[in-house]
N, C-alpha and C. Protein backbone atom coordinates (compact mmCIF):
# COMPACT_ATOMS: atom_id res chain seq x y z
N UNK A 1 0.84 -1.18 0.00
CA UNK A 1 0.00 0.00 0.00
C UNK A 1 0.88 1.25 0.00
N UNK A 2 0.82 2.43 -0.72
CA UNK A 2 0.91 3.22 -0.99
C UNK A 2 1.10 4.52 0.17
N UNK A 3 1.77 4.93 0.34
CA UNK A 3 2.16 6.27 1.51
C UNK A 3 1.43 7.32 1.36
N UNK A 4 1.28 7.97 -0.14
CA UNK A 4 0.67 8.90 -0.36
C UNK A 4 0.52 8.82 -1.47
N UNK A 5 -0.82 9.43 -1.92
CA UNK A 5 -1.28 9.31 -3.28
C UNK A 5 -1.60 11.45 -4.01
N UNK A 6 -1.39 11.20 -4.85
CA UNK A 6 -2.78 12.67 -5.58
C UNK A 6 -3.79 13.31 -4.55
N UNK A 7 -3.95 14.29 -4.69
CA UNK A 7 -5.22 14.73 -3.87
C UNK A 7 -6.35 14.81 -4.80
N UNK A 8 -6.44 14.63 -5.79
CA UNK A 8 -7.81 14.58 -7.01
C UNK A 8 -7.61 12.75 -6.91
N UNK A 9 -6.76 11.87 -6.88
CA UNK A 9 -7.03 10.44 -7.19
C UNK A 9 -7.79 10.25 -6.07
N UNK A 10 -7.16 10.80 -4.52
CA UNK A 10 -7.77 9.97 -3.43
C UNK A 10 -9.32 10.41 -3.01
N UNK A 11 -9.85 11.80 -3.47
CA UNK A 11 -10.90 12.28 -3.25
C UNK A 11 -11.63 11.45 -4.28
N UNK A 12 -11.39 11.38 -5.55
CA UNK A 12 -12.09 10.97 -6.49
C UNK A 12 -12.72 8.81 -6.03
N UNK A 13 -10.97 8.44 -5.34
CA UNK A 13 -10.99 7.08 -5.34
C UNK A 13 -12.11 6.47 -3.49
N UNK A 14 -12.36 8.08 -2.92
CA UNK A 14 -13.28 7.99 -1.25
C UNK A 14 -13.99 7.99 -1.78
N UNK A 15 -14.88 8.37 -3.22
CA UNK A 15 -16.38 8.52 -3.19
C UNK A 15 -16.56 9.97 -2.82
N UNK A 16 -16.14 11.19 -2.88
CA UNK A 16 -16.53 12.31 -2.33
C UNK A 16 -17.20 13.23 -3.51
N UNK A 17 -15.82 12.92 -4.87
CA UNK A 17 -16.33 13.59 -5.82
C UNK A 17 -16.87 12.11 -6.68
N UNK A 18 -18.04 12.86 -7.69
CA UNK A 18 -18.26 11.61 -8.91
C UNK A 18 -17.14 11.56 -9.79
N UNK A 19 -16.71 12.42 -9.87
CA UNK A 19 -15.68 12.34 -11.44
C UNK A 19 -14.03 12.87 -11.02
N UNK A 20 -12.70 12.24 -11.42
CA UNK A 20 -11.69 12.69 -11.02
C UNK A 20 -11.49 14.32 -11.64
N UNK A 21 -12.10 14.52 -12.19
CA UNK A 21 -12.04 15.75 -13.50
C UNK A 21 -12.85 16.85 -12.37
N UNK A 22 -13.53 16.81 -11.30
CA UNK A 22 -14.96 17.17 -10.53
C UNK A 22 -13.62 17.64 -9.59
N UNK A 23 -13.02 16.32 -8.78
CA UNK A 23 -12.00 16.83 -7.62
C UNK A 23 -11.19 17.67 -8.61
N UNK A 24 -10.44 17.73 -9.57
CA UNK A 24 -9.66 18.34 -9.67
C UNK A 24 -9.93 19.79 -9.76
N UNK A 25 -10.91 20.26 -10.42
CA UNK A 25 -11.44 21.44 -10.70
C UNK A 25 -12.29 22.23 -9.09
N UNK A 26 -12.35 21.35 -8.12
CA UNK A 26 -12.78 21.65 -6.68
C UNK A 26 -11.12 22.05 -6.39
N UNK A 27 -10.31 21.67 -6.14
CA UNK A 27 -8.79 21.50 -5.72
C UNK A 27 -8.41 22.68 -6.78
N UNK A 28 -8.39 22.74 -7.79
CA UNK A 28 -7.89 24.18 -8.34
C UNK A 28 -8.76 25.48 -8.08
N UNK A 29 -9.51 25.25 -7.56
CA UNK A 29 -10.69 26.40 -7.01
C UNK A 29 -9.81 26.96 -5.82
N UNK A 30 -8.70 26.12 -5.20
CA UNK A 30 -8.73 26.27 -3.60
C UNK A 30 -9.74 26.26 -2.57
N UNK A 31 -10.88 25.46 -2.31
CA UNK A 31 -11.82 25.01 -1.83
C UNK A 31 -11.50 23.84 -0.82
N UNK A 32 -10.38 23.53 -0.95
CA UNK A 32 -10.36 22.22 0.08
C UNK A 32 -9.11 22.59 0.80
N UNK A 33 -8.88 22.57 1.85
CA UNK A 33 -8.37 22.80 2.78
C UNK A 33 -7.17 21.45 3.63
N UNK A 34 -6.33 21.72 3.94
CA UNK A 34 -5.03 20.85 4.76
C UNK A 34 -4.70 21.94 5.68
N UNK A 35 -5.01 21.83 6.88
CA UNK A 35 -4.21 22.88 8.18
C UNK A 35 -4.61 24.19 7.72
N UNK A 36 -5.50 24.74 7.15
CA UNK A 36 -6.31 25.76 6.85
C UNK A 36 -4.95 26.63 5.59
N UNK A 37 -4.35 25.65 4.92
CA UNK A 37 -4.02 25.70 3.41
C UNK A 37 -4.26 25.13 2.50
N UNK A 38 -4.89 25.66 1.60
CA UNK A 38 -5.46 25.32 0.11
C UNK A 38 -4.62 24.03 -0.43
N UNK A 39 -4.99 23.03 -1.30
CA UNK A 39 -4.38 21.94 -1.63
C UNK A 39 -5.03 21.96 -2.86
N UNK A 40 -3.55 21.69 -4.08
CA UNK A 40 -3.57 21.67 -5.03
C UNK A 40 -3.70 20.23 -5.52
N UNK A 41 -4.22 20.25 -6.98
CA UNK A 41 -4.55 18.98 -7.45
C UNK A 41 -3.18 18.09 -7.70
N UNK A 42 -2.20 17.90 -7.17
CA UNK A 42 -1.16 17.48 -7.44
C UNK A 42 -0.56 16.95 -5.81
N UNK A 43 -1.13 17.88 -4.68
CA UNK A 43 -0.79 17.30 -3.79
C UNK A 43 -0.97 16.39 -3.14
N UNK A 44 0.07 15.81 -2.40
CA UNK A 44 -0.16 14.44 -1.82
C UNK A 44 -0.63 14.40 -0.28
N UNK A 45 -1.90 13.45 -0.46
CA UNK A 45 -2.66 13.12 0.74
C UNK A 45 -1.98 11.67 1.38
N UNK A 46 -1.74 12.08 2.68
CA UNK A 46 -1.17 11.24 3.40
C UNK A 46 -2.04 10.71 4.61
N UNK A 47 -1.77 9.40 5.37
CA UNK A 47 -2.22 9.10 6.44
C UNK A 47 -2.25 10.25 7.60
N UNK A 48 -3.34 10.29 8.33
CA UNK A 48 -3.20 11.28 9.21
C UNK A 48 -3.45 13.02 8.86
N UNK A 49 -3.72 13.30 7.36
CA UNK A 49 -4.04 14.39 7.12
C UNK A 49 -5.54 14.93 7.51
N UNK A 50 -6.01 16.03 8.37
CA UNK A 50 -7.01 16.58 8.09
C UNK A 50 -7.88 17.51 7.43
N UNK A 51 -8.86 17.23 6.31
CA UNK A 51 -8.88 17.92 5.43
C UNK A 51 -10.38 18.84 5.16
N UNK A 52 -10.89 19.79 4.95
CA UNK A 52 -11.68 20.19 4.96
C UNK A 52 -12.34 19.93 3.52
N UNK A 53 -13.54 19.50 3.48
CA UNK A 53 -13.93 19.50 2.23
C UNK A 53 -15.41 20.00 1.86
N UNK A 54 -15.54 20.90 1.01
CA UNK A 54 -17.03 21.53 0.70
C UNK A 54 -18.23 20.53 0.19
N UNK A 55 -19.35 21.20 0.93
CA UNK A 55 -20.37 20.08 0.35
C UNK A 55 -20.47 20.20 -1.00
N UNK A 56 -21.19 19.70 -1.97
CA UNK A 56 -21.27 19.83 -3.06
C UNK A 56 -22.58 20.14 -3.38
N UNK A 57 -23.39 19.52 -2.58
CA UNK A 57 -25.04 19.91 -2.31
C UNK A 57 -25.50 21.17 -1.64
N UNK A 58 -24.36 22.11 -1.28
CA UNK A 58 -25.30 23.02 -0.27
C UNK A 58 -23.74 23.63 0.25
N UNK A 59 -24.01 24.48 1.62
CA UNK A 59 -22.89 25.31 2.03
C UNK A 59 -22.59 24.72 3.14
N UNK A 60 -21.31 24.89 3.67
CA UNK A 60 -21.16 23.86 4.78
C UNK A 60 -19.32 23.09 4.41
N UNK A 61 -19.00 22.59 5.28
CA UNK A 61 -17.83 22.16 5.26
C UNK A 61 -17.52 20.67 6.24
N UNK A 62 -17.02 19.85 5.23
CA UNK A 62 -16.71 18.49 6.09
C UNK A 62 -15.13 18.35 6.63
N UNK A 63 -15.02 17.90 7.93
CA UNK A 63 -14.03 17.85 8.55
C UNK A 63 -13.73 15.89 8.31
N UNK A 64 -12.48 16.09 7.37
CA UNK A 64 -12.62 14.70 7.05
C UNK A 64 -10.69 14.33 7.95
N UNK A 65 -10.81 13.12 8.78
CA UNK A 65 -9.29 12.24 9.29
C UNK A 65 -9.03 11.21 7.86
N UNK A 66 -7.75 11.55 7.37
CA UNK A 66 -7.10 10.35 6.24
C UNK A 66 -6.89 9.16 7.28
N UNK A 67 -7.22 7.66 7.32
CA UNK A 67 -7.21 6.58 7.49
C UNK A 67 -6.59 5.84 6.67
N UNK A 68 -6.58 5.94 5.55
CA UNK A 68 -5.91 4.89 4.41
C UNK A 68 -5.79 5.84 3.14
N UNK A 69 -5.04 5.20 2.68
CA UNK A 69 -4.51 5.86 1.30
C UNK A 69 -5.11 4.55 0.11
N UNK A 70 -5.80 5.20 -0.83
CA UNK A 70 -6.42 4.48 -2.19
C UNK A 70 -5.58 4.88 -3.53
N UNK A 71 -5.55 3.65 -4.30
CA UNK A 71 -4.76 4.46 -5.35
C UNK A 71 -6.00 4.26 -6.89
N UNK A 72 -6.93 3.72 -6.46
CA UNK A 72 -8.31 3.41 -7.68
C UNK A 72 -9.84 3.16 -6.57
N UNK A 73 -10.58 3.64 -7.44
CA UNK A 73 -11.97 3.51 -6.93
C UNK A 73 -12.39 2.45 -6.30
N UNK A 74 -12.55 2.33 -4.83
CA UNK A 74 -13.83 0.67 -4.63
C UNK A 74 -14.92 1.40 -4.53
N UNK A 75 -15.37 0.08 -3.84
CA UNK A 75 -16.88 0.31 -3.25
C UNK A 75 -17.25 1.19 -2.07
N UNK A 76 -18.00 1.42 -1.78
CA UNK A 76 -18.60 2.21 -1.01
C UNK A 76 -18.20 2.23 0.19
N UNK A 77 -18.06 0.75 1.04
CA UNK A 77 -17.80 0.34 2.49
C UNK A 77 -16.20 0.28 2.43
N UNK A 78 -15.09 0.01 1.35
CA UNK A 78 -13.77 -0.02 1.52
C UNK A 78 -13.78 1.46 1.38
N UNK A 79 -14.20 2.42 0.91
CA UNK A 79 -13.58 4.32 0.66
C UNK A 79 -13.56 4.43 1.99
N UNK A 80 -15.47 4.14 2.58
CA UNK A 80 -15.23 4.90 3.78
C UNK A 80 -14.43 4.37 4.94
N UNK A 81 -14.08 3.26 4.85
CA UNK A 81 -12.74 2.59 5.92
C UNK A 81 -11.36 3.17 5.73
N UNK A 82 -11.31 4.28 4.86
CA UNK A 82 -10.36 4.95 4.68
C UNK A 82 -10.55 6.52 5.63
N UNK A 83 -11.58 7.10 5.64
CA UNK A 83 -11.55 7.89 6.53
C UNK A 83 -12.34 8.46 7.63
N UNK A 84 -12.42 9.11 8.32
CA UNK A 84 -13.55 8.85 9.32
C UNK A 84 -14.08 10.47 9.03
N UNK A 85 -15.24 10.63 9.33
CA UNK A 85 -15.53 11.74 8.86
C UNK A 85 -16.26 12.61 10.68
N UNK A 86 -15.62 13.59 10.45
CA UNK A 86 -15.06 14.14 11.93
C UNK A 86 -16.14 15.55 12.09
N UNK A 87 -17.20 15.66 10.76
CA UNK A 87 -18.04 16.63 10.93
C UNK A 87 -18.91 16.91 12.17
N UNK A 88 -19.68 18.17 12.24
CA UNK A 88 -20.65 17.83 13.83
C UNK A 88 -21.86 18.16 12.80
N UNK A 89 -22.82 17.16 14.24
CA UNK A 89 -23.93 16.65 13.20
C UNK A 89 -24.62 18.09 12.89
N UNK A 90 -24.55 19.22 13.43
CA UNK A 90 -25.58 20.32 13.31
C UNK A 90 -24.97 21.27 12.00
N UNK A 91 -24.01 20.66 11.18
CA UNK A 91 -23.23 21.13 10.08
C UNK A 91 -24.65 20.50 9.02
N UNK A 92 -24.59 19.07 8.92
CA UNK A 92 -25.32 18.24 8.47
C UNK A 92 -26.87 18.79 8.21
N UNK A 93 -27.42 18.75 9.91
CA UNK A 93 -28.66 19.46 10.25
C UNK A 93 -29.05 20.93 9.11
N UNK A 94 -27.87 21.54 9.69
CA UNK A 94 -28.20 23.00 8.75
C UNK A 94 -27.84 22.37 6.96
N UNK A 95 -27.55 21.32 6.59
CA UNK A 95 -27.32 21.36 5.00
C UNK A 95 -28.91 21.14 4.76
N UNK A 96 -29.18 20.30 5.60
CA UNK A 96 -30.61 19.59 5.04
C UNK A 96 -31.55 20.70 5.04
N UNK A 97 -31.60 21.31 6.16
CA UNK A 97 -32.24 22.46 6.04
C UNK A 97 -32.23 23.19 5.13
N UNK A 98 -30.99 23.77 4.58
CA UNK A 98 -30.94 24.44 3.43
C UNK A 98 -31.75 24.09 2.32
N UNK A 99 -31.66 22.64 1.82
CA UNK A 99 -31.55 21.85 1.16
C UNK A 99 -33.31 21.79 0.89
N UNK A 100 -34.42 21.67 2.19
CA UNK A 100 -35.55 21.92 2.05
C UNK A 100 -36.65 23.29 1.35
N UNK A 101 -35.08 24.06 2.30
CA UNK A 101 -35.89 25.60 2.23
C UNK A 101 -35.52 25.65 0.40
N UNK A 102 -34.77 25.50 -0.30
CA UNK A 102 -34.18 25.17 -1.49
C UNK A 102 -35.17 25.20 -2.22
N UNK A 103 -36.13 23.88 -1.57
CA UNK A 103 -36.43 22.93 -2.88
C UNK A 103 -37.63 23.56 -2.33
N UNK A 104 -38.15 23.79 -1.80
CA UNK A 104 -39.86 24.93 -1.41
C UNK A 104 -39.57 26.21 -2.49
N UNK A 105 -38.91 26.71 -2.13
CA UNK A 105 -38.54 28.10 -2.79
C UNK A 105 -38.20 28.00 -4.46
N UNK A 106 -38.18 26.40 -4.78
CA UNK A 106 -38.07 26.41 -6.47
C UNK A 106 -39.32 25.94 -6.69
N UNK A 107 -40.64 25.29 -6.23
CA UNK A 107 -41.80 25.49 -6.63
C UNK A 107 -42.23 26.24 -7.45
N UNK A 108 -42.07 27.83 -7.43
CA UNK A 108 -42.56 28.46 -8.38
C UNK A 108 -44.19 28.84 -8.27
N UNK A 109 -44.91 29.04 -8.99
CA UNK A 109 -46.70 29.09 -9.08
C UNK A 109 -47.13 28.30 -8.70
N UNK A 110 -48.08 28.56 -8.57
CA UNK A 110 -48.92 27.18 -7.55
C UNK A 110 -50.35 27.11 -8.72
N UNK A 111 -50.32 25.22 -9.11
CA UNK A 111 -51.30 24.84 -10.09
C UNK A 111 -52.43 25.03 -9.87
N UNK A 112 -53.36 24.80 -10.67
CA UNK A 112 -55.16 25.16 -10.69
C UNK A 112 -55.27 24.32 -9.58
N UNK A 113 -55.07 23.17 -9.00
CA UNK A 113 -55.67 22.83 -7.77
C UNK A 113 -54.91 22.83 -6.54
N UNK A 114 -53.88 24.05 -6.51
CA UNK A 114 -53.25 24.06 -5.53
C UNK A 114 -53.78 25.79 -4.90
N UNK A 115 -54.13 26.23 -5.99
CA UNK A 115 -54.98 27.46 -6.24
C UNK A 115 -56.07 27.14 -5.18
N UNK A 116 -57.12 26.11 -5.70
CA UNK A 116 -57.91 26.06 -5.38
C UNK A 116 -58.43 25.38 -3.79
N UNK A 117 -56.95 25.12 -3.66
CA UNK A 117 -57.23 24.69 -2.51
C UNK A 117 -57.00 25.87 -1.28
N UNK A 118 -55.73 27.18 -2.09
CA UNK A 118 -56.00 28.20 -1.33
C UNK A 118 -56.85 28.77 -1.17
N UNK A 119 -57.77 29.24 -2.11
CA UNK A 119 -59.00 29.76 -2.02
C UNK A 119 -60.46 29.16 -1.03
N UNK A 120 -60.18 27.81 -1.19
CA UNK A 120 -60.77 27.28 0.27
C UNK A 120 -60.65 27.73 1.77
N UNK A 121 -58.86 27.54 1.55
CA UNK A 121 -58.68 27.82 3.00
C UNK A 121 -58.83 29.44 3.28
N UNK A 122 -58.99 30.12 2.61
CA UNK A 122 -59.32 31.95 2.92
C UNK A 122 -60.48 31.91 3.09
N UNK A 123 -61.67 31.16 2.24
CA UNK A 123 -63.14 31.06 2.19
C UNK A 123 -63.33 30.80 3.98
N UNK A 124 -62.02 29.65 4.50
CA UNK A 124 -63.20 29.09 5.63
C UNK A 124 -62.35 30.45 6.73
N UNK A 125 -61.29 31.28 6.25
CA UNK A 125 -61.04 32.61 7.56
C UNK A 125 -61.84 33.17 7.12
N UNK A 126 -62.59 33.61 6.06
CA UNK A 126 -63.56 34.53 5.65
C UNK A 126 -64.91 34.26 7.03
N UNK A 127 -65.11 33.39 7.11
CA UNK A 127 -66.36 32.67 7.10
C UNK A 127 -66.08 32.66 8.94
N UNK A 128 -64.62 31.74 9.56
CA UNK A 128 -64.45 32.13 10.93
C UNK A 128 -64.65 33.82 11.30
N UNK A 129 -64.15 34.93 10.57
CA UNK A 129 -64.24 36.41 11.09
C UNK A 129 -65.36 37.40 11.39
């Protein structure tokens, strides 16, 4: 096994990003973090590194411990035996949140029977006042 690998192979080979082309272009952004310095797509992730990494879904930041070094993609249960993920859950809490208020707020107009169901519910405050 391998000492240290790429920082676009090993993100790409945890499952964090879908595509190695995805980490690399996150990593040339300066978006990911080692000891609160930027890490380039070339640098090497080692055992014991802690690394900050952006959600991809939302705002927020994961506090990830290196456990193992990968040099190609597995499955799902060998990536994450590589690192432990050191986030607090109310990081999480607030993504999802986001993530709701998000997807309410892209609704848009409301259809003929979503209409109509407002107009009910005003009919019956009309009717309580």
């Amino acid at each position: 096994m391998a000492k240290s690998t790429r920082a676009d192979k090993w993100l790409w080979a945890t499952r964090f990003f879908k595509t190695r082309a995805l980490a690399a272009e996150i990593l040339g952004d300066g978006k990911i973090k080692r000891n609160d310095h930027a890490l380039k797509r070339s640098s090497s992730i080692q055992v014991g590194d802690v690394l900050h990494i952006p959600f991809i879904e939302g705002p927020g930041l994961r506090e990830i411990h290196v456990l193992g070094i990968l040099e190609r993609r597995v499955g799902a249960p060998d990536a994450q035996a590589c690192y432990e993920d050191r986030t607090k859950p109310e990081i999480y809490e607030a993504l999802k949140q986001w993530q709701i208020a998000r997807q309410e707020s892209a609704k848009g107009r409301p259809t003929k029977k979503d209409r109509r169901a407002i107009d009910q519910v005003k009919e019956s405050w009309e009717w309580d006042s």
